[in-house]
N, C-alpha and C. Protein backbone atom coordinates (compact mmCIF):
# COMPACT_ATOMS: atom_id res chain seq x y z
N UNK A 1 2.75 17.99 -3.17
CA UNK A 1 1.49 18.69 -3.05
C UNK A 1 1.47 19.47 -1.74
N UNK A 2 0.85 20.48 -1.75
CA UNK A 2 1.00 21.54 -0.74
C UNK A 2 -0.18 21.32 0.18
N UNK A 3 -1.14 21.34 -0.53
CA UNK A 3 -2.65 20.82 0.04
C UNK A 3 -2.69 19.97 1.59
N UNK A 4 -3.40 19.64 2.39
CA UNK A 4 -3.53 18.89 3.54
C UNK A 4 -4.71 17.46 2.50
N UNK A 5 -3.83 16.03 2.76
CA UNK A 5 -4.62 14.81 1.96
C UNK A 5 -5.55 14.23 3.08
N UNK A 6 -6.66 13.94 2.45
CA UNK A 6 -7.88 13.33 2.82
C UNK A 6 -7.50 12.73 4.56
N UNK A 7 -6.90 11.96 4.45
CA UNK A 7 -5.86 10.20 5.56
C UNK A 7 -5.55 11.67 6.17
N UNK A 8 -5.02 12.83 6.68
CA UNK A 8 -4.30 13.65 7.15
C UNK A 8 -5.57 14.04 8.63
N UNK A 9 -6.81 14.44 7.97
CA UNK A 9 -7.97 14.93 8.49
C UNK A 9 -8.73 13.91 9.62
N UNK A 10 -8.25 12.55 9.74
CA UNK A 10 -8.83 11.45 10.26
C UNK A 10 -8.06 11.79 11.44
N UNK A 11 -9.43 11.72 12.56
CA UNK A 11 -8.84 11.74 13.68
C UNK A 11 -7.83 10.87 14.18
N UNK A 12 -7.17 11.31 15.40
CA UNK A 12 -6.37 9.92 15.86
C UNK A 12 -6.84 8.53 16.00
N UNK A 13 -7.88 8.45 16.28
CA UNK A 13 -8.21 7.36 16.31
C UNK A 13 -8.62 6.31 15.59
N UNK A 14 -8.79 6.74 14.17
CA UNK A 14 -8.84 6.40 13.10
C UNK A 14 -7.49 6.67 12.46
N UNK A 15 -6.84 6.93 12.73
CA UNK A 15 -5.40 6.79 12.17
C UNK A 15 -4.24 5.48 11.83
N UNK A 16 -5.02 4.97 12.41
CA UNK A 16 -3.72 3.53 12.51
C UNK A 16 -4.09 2.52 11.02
N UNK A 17 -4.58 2.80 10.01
CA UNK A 17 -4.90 1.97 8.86
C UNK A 17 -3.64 1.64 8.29
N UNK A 18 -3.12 0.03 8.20
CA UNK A 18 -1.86 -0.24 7.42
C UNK A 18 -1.68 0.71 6.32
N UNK A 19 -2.40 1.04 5.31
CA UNK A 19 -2.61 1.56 3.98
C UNK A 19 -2.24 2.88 4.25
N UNK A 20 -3.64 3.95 4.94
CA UNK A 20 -3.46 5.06 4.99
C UNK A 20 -3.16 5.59 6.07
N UNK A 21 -3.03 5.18 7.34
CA UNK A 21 -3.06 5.85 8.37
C UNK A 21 -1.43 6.38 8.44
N UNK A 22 -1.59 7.95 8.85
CA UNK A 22 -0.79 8.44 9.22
C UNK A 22 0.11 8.17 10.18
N UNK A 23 -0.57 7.48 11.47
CA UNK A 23 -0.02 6.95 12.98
C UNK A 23 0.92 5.87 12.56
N UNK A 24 0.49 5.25 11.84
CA UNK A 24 1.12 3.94 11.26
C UNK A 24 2.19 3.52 10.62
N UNK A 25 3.61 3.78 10.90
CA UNK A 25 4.77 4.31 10.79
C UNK A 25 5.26 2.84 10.19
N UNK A 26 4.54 2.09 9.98
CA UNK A 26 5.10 0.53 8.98
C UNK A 26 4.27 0.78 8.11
N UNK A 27 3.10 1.43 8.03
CA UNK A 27 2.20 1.34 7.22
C UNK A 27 2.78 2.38 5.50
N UNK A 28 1.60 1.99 4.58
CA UNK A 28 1.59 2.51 3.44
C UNK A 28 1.90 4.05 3.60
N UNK A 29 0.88 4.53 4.12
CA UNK A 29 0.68 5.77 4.33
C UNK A 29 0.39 6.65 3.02
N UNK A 30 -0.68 6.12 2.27
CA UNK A 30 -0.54 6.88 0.98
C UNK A 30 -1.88 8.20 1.38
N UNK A 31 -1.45 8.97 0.45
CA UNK A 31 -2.62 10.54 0.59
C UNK A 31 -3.27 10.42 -0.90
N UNK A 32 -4.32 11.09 -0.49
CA UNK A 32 -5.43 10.77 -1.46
C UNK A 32 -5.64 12.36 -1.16
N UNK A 33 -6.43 12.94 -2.85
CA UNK A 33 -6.52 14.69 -2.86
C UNK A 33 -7.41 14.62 -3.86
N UNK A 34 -8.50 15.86 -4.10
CA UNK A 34 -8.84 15.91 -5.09
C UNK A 34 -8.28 16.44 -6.63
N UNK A 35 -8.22 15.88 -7.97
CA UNK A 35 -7.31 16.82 -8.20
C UNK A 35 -7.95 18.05 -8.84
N UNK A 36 -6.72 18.88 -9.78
CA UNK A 36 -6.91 20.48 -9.68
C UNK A 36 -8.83 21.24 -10.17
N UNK A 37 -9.35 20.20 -10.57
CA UNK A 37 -10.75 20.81 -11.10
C UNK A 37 -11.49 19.94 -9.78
N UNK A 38 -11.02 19.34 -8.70
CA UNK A 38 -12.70 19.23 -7.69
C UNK A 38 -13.39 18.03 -8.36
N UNK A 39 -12.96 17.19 -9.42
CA UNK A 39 -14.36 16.18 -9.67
C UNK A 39 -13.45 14.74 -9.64
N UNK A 40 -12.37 14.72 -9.79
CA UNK A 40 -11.31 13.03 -9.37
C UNK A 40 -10.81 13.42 -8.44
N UNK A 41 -10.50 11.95 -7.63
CA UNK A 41 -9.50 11.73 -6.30
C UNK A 41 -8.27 11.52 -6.74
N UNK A 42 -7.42 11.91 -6.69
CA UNK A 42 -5.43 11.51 -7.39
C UNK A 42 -5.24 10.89 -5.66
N UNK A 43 -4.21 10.11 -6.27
CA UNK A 43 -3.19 9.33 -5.17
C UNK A 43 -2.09 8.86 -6.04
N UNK A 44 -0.63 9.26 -5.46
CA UNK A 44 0.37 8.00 -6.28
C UNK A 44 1.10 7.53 -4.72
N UNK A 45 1.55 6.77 -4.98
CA UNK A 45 2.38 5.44 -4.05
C UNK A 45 3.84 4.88 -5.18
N UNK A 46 4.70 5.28 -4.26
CA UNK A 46 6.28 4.68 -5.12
C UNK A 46 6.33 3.45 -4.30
N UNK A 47 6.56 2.65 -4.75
CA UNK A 47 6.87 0.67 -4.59
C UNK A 47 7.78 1.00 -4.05
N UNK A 48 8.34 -0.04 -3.16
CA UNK A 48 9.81 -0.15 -2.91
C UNK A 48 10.21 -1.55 -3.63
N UNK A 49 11.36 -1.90 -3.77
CA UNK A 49 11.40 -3.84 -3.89
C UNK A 49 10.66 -4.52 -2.75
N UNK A 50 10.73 -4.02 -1.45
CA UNK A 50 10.14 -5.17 -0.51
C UNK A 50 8.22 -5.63 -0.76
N UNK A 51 8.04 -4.95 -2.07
CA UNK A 51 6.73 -4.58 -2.15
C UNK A 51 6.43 -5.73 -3.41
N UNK A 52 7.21 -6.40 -3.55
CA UNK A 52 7.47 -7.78 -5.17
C UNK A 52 6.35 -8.63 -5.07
N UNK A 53 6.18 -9.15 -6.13
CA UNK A 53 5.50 -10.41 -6.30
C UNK A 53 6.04 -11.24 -6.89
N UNK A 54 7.05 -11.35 -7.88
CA UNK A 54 8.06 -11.65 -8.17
C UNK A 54 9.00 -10.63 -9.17
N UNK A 55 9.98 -10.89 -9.64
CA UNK A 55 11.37 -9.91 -9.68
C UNK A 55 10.64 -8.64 -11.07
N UNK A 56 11.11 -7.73 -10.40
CA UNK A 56 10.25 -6.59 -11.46
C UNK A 56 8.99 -6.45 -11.35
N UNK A 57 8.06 -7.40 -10.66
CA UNK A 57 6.55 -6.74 -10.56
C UNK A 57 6.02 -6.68 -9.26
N UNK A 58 5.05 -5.62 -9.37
CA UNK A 58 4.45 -5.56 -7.94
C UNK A 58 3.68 -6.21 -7.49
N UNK A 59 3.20 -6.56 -5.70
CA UNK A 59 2.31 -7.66 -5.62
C UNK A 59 0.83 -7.28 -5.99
N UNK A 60 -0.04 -7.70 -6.02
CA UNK A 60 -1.39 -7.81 -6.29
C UNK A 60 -2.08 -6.95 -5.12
N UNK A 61 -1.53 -7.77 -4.07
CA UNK A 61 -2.29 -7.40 -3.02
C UNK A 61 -2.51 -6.43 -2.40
N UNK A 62 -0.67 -5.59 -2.84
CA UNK A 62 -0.69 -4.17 -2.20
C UNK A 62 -1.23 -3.37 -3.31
N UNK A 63 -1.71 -3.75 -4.19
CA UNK A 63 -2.11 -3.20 -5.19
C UNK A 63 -3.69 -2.80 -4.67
N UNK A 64 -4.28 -4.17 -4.53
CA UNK A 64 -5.69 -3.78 -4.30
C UNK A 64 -6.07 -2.89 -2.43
N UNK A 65 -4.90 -3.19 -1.65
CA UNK A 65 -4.78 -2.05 -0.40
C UNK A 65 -4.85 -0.62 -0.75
N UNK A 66 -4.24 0.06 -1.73
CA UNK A 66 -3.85 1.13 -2.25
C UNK A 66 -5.32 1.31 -2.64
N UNK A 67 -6.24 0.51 -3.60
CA UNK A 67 -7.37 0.88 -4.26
C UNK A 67 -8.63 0.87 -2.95
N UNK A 68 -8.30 -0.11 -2.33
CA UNK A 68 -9.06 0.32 -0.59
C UNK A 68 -8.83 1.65 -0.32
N UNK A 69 -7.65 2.00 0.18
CA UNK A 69 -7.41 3.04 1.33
C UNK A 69 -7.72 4.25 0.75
N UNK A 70 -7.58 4.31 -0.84
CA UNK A 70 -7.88 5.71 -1.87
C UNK A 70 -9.23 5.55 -1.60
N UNK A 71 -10.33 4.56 -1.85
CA UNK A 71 -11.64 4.50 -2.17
C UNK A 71 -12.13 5.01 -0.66
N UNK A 72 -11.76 4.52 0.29
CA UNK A 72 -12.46 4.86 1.57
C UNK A 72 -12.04 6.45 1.87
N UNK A 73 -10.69 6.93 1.59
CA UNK A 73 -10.78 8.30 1.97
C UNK A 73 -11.03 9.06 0.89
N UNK A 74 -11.79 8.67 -0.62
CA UNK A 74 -12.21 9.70 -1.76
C UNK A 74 -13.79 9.50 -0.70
N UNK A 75 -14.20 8.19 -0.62
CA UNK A 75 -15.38 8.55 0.15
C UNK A 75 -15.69 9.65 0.96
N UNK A 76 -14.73 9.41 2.34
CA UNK A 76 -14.80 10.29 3.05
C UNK A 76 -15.04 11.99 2.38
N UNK A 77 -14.28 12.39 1.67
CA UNK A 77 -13.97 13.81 1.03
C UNK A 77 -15.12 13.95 -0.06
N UNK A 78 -16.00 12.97 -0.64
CA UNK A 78 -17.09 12.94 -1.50
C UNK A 78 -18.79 13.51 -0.37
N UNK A 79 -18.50 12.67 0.43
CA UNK A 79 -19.36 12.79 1.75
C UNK A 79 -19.77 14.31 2.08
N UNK A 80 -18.24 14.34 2.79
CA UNK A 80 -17.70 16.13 3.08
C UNK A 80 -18.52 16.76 1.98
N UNK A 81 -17.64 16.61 0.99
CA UNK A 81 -18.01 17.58 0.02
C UNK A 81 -20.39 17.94 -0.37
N UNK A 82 -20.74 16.77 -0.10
CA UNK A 82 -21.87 16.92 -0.11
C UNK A 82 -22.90 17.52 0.54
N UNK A 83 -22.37 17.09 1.84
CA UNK A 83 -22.99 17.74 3.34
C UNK A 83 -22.96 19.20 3.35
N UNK A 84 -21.96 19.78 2.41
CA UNK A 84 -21.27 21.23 2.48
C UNK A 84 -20.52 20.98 3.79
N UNK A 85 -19.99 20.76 4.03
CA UNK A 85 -18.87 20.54 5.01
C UNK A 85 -17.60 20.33 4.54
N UNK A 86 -16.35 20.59 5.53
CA UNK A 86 -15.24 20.86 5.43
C UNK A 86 -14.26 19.63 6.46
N UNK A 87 -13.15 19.08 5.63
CA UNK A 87 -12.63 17.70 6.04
C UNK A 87 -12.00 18.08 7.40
N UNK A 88 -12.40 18.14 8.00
CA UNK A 88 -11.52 18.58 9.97
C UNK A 88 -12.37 19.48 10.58
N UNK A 89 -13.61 19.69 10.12
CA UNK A 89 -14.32 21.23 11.06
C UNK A 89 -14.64 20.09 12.09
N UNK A 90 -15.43 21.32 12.79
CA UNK A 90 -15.61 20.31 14.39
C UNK A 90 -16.65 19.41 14.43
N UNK A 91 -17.63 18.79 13.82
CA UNK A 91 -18.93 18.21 13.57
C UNK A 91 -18.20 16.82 13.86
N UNK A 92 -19.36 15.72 13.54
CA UNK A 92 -18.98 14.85 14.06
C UNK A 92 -17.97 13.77 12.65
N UNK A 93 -17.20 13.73 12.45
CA UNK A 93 -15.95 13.04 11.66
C UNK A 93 -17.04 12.16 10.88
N UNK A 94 -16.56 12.35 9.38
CA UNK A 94 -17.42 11.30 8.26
C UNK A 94 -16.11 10.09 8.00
N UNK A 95 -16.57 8.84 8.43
CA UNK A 95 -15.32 8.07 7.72
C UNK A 95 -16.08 6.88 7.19
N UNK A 96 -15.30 5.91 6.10
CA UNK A 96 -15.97 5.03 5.56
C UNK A 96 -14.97 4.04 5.64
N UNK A 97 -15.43 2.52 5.48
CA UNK A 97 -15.37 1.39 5.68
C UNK A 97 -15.32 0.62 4.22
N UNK A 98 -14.29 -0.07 3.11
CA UNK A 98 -15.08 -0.78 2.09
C UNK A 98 -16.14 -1.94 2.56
N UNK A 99 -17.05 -1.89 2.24
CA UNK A 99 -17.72 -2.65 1.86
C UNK A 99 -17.82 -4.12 0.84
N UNK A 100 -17.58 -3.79 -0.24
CA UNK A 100 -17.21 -4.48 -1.20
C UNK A 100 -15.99 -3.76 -2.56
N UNK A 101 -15.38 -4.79 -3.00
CA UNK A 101 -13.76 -4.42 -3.60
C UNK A 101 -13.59 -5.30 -4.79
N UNK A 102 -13.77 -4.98 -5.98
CA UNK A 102 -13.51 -6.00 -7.35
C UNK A 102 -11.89 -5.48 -8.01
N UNK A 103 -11.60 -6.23 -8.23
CA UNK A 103 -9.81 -5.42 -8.66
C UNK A 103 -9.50 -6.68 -9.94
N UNK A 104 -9.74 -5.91 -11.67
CA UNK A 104 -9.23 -6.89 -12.10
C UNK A 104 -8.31 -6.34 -12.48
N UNK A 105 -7.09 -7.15 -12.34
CA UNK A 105 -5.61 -6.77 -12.83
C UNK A 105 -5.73 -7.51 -14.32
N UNK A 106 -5.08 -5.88 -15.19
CA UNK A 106 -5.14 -6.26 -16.73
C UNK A 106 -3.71 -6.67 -17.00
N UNK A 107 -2.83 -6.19 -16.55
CA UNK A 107 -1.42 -6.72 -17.07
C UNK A 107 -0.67 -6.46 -15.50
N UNK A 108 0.28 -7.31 -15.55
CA UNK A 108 1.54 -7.09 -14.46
C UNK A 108 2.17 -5.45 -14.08
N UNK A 109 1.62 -5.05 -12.78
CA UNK A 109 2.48 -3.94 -12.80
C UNK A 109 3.90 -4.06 -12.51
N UNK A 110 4.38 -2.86 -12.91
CA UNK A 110 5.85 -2.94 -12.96
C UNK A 110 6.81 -2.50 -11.32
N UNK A 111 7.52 -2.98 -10.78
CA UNK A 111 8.25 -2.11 -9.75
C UNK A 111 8.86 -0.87 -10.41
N UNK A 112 9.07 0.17 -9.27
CA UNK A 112 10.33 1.21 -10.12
C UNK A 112 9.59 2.06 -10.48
N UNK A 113 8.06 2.20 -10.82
CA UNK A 113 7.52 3.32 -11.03
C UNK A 113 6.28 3.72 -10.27
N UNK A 114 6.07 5.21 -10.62
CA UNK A 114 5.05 5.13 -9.38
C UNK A 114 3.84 4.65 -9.87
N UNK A 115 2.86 4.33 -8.57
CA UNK A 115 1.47 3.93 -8.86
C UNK A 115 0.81 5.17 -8.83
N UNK A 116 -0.19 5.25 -10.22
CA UNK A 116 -0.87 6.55 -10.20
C UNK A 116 -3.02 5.80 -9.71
N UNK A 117 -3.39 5.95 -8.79
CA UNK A 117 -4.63 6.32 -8.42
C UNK A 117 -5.71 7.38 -8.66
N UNK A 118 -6.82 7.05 -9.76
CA UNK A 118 -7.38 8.50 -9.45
C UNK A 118 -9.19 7.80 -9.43
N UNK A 119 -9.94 8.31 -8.56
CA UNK A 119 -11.12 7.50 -8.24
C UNK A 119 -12.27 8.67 -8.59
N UNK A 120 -13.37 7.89 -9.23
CA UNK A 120 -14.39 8.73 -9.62
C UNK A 120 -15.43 8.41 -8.48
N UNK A 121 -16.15 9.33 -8.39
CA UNK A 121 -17.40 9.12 -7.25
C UNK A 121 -18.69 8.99 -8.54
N UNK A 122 -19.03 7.47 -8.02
CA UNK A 122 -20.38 7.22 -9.12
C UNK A 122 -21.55 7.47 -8.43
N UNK A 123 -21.38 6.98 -7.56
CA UNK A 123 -22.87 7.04 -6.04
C UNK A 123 -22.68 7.74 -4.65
N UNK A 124 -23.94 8.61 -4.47
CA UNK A 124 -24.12 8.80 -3.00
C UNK A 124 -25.42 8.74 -2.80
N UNK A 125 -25.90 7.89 -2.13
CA UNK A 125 -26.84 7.50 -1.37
C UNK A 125 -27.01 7.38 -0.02
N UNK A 126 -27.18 8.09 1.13
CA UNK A 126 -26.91 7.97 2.37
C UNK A 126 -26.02 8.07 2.86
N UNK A 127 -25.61 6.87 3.64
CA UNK A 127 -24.24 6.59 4.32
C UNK A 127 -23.47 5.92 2.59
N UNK A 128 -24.12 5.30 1.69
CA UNK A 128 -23.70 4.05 0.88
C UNK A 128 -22.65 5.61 -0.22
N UNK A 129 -21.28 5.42 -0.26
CA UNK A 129 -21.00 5.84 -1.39
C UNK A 129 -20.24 4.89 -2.73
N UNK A 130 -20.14 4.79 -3.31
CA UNK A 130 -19.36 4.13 -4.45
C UNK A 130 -18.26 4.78 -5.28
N UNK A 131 -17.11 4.50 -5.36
CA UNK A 131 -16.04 4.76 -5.90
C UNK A 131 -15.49 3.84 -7.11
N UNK A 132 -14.95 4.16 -7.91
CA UNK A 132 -14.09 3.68 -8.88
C UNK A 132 -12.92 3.88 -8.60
N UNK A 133 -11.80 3.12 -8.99
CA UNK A 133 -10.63 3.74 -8.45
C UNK A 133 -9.62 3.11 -9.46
């Protein structure tokens, strides 16, 4: 993708997130975008093996990190997008925090392929936004 992703726009100081932060050179580092029509968030993430839960599947946990770090920066870019504002102008930086996180895993994911992410924005209320992911 050619585009600049959501995690890209976070200042330095907000940069260091295991998941998304760019600074974070052990970290996930996954990018989150809107995709080509403006109304879903896309993200994919390729597994490595060190990423197992056991042989052939992925763990759970980095599973539900990935559905964090997408949900907090579709927030962020849902926010943006509302305010009429633009993800890096000079105003004062919109970033979000989960709050609360339900993740039911329907079947075992697989290693070896990528993880596809795409998050709907259900709510904006204030500061409060809500994501699906």
């Amino acid at each position: 993708m050619s585009k600049k992703a959501f995690q890209d726009f976070y200042p330095d100081p907000w940069s260091h997130c295991y998941g998304c932060g760019r600074l974070n050179e052990q970290g996930l580092q996954i990018k989150s975008y809107w995709d080509e029509n403006d109304k879903e968030t896309i993200a994919t993430f390729i597994p490595e093996p060190k990423h197992m839960a056991i042989p052939g599947y992925l763990y759970g946990g980095l599973i539900a990190s990935l559905i964090d770090c997408h949900g907090t920066g579709s927030a962020a870019a849902a926010a943006y997008k509302a305010a009429g504002r633009t993800m890096g102008d000079d105003e004062a930086p919109l970033r979000f925090v989960t709050a609360s996180l339900k993740v039911d895993y329907l079947h075992p994911t697989p290693l070896g392929l990528p993880v596809h992410l795409r998050g709907n924005i259900t709510e904006i209320k204030g500061r409060k936004i809500v994501v699906e992911v």
